[in-house]
Protein backbone atom coordinates (compact mmCIF):
# COMPACT_ATOMS: atom_id res chain seq x y z
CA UNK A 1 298.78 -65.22 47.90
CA UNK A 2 298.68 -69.14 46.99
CA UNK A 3 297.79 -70.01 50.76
CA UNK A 4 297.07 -73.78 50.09
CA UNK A 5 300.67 -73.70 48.41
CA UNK A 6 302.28 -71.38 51.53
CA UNK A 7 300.33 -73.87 54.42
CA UNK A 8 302.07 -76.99 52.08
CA UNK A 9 305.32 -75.39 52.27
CA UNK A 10 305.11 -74.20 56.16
CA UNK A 11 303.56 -78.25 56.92
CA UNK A 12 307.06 -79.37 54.65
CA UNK A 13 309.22 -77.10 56.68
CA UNK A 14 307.63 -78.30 60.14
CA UNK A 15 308.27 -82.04 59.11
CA UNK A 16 311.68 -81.25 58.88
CA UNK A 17 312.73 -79.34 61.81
CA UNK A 18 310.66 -78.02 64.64
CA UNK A 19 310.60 -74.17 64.56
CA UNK A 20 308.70 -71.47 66.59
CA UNK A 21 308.96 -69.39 63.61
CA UNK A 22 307.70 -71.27 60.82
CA UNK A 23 304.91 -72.51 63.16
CA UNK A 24 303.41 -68.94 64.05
CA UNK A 25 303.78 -68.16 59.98
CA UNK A 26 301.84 -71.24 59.30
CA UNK A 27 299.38 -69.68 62.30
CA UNK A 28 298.89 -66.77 60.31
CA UNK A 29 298.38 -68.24 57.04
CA UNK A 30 295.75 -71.11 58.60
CA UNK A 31 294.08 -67.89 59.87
CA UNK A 32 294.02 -65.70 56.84
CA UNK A 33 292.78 -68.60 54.86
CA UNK A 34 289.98 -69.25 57.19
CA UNK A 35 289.03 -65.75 57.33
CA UNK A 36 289.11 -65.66 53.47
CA UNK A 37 286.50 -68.93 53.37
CA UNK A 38 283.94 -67.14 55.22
CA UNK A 39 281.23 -64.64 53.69
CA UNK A 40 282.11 -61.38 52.26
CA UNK A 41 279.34 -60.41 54.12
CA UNK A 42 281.03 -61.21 57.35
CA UNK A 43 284.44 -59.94 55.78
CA UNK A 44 283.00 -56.60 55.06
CA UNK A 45 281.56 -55.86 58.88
CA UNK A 46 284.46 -54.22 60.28
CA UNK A 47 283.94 -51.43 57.37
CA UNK A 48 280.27 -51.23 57.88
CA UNK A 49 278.56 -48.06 58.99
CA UNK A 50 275.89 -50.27 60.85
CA UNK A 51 275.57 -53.55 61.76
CA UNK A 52 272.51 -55.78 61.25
CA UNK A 53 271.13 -58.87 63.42
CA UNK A 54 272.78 -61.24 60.89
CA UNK A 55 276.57 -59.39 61.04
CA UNK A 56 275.85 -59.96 64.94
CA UNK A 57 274.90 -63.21 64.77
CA UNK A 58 277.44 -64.30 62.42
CA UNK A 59 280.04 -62.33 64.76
CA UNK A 60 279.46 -64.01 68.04
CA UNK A 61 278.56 -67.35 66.26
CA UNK A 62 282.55 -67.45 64.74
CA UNK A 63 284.25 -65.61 67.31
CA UNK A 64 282.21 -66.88 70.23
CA UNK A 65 281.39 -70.95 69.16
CA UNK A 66 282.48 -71.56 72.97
CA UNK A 67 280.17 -69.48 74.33
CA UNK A 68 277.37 -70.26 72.23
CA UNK A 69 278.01 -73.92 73.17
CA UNK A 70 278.21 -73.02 76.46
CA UNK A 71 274.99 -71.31 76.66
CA UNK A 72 271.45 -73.56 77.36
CA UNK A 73 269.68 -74.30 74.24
CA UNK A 74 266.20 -73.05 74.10
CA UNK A 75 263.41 -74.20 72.02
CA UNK A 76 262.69 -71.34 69.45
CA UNK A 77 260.39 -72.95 67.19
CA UNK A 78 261.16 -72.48 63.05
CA UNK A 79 262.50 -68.91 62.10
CA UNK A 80 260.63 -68.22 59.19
CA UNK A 81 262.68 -65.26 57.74
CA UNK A 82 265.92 -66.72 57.45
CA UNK A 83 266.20 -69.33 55.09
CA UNK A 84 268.86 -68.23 52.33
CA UNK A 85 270.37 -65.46 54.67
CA UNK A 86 273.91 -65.47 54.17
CA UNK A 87 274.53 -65.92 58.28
CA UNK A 88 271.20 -68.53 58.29
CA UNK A 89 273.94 -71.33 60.54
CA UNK A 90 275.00 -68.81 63.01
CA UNK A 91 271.92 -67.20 63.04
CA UNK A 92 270.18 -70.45 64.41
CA UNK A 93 272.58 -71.04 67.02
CA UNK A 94 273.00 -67.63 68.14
CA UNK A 95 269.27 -67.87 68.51
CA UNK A 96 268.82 -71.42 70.07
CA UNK A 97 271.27 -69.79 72.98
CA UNK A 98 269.28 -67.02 73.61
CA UNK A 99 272.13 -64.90 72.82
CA UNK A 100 270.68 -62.62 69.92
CA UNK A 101 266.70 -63.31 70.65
CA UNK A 102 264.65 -64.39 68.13
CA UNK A 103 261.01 -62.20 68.25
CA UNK A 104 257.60 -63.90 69.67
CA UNK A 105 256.62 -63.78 65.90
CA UNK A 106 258.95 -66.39 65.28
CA UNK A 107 261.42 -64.20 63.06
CA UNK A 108 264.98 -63.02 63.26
CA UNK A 109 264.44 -60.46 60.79
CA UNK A 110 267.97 -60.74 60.14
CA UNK A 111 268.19 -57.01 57.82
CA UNK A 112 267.24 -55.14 61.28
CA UNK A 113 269.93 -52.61 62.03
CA UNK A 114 271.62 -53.39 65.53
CA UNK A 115 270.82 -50.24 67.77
CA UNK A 116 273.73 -49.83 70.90
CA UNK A 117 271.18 -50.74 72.89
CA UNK A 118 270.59 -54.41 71.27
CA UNK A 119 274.57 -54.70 71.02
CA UNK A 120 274.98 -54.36 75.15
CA UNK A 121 271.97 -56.72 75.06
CA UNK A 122 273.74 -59.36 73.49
CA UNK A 123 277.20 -58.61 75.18
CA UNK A 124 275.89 -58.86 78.58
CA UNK A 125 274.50 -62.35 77.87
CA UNK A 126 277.76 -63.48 76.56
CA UNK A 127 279.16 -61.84 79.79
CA UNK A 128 276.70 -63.71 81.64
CA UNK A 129 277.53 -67.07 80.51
CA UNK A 130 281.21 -65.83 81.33
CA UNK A 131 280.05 -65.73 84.46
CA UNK A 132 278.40 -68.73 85.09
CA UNK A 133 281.91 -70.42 84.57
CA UNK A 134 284.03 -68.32 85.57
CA UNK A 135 282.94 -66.54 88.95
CA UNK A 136 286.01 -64.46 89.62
CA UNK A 137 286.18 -62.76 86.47
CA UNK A 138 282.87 -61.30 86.35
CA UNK A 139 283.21 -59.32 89.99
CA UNK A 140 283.97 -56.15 87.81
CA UNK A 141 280.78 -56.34 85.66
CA UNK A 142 278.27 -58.58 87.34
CA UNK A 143 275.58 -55.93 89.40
CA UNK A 144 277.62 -52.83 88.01
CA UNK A 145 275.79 -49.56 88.09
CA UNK A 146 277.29 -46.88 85.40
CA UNK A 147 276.01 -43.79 85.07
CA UNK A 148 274.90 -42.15 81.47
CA UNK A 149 273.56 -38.58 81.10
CA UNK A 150 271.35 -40.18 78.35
CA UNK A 151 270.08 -43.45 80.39
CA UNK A 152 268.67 -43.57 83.45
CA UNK A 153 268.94 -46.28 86.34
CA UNK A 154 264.99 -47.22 85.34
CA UNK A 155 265.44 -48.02 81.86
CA UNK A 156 265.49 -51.60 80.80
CA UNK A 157 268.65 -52.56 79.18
CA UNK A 158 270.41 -50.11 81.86
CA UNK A 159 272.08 -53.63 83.07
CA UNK A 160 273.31 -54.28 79.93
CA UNK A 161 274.84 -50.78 78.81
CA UNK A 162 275.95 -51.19 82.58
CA UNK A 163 277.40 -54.53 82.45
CA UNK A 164 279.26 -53.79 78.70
CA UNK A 165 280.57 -50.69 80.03
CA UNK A 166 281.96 -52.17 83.25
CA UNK A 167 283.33 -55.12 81.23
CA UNK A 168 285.34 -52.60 78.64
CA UNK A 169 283.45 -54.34 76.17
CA UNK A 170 281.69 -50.88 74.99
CA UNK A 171 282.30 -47.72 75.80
CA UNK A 172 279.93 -44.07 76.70
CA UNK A 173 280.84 -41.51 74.73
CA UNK A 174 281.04 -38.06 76.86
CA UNK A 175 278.84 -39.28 79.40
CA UNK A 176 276.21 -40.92 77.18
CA UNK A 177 275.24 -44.32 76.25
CA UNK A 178 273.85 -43.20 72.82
CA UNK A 179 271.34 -46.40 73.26
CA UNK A 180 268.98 -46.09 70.00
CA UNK A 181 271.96 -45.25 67.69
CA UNK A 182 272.83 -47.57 65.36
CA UNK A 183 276.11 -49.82 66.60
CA UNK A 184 278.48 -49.60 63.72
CA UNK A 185 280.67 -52.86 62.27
CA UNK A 186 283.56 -51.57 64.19
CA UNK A 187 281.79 -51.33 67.46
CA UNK A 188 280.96 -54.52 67.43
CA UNK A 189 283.89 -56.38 66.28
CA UNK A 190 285.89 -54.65 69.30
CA UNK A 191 282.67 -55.90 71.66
């Protein structure tokens, strides 16, 4: 459990002799140590019943810095509820790139509990700037039209759920979209 002592040893070994091996066990190690330097908060999301703006934030903002850098940065003014918030860094950039939307009232309110709905939301603008770079990938998901016993073709995320479906980045469940429940920690680590 002494990673700074096992990524020592591995960085020894390497220095020495060149080995496929060692080199994916120092992989793993570099990885569990940077997982265990991040937030307990974010730790804890895969476990969590439901996930808030800030757990989505923070997920696309360390799983997704490419996209977010990717994305155009839009002026959002100050967000005046997230100073001290455990995912405040990611929540700014998340936010600057229009990826999880800041409200007109200039907060985050980074506590609210992510519905499905909000989730497809914020998948289908990743997806989007997917898209923008990478044309051929997107023919599955760009314009698709799914259909939901719970969601019609009128409602106004239908292009998201449509677009996260089509992309295998979230799933229906019998049929059904389930749009205002709650996206759990699970859900949206596999988005």
């Amino acid at each position: 459990s002494d990673l700074v002592a096992a990524l020592d040893a591995y960085n020894k070994a390497l220095a020495l002799e060149p080995n496929a091996d060692v080199a994916e066990r120092r992989k793993a190690v570099q990885e569990r140590a940077a997982l265990e330097a991040l937030p307990a908060q974010y730790r804890a999301i895969p476990s969590s019943p439901q996930v808030t703006r800030a757990d989505l934030a923070a997920l696309v903002g360390i799983r997704l810095p490419d996209l977010v850098q990717a994305s155009p940065v839009r002026d959002i003014g100050v967000l005046t509820d997230v100073r001290g918030q455990w995912a405040e860094r990611w929540i700014a950039a998340v936010a600057r790139a229009g990826l999880v939307e800041a409200f007109p009232n200039h907060t985050f309110q980074p506590r609210g509990v992510v519905r499905r709905v909000d989730l497809a939301q914020t998948v289908s603008r990743l997806l989007n700037v997917v898209a923008a770079s990478q044309p051929s990938r997107a023919q599955t998901w760009v314009g698709a039209r799914g259909r939901f016993s719970d969601m019609t073709t009128g409602h106004l995320a239908y292009p998201a759920a449509s677009m996260a479906v089509a992309a295998g980045a979230m799933t229906a469940v019998d049929g059904a979209f389930q749009p205002t429940r709650g996206g759990t920690g699970a859900e949206a680590m596999a988005a």
